[in-house]
C-alpha atoms as a PDB file:
ATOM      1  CA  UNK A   1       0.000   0.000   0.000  1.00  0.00           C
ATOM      2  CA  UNK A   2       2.583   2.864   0.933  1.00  0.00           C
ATOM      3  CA  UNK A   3       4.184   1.846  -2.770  1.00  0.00           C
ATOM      4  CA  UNK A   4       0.954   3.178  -4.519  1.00  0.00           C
ATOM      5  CA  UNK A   5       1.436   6.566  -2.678  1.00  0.00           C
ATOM      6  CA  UNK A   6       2.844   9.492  -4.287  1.00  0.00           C
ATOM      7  CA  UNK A   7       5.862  11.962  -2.899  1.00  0.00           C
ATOM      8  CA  UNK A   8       3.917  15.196  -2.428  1.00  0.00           C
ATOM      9  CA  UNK A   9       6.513  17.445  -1.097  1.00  0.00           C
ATOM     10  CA  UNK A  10       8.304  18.975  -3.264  1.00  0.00           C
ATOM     11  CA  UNK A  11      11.515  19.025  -0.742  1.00  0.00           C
ATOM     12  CA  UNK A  12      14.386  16.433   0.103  1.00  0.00           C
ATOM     13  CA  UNK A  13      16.677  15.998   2.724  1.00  0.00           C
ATOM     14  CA  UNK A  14      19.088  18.535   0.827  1.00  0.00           C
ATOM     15  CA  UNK A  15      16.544  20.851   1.218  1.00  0.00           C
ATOM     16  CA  UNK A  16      16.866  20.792   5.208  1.00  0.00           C
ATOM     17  CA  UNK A  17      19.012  23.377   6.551  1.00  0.00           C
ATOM     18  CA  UNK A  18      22.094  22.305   8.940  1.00  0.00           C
ATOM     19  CA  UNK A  19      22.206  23.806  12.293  1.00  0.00           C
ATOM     20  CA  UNK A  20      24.844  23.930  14.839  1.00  0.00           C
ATOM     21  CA  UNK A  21      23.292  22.174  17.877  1.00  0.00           C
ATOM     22  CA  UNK A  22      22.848  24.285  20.688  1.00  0.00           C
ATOM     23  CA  UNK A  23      23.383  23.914  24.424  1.00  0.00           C
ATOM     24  CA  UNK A  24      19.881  22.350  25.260  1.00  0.00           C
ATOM     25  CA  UNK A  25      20.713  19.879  22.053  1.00  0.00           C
ATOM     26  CA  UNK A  26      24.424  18.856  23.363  1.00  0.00           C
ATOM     27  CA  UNK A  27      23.051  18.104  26.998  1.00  0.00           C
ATOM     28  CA  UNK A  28      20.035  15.872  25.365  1.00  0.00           C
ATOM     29  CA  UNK A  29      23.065  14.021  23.564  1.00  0.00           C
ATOM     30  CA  UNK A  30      24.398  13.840  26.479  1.00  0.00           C
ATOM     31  CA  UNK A  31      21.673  12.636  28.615  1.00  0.00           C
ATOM     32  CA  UNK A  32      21.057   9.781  26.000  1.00  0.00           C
ATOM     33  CA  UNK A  33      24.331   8.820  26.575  1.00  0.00           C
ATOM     34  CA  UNK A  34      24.482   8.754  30.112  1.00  0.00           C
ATOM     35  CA  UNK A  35      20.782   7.126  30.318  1.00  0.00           C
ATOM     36  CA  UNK A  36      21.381   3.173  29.798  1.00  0.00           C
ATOM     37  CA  UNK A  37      17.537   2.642  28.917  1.00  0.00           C
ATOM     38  CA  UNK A  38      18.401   4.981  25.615  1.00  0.00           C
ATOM     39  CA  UNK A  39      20.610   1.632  24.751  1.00  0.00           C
ATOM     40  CA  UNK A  40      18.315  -0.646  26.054  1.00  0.00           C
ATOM     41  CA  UNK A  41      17.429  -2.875  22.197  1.00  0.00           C
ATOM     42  CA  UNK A  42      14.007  -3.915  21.997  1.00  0.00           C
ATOM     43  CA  UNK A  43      12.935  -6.416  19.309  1.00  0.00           C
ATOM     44  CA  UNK A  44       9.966  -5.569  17.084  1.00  0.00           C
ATOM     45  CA  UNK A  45       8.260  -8.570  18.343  1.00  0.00           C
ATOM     46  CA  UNK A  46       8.670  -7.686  22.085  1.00  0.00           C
ATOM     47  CA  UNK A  47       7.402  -4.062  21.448  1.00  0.00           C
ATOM     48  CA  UNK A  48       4.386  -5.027  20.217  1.00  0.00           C
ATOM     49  CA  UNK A  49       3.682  -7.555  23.108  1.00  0.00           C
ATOM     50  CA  UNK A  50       4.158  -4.718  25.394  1.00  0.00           C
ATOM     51  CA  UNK A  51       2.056  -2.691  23.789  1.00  0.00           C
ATOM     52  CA  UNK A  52      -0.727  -5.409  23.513  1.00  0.00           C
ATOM     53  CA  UNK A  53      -0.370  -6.019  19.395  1.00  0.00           C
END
């Protein structure tokens, strides 16, 4: 089904601008780091059996 649907923006990824991260940005990077549930791997499988699927 999502094959059959069309593009409709006209943009792309080269079309996003870069940014510089800021200082809230860096310290979520660095919570995420620090945070060993961010690294936690979950199989498809066991997410939806969590989430009742």
């Amino acid at each position: 089904m999502l094959k059959d649907r069309e593009n409709l923006s006209p943009k792309s990824w080269k079309d996003i601008e870069e940014v510089t991260p800021d200082e809230w940005d860096l310290k979520m990077l660095d919570d995420i780091d620090k945070d060993p549930d961010c690294h936690e791997f979950i199989s498809q499988d066991e997410l939806l059996k969590e989430l009742g699927f």
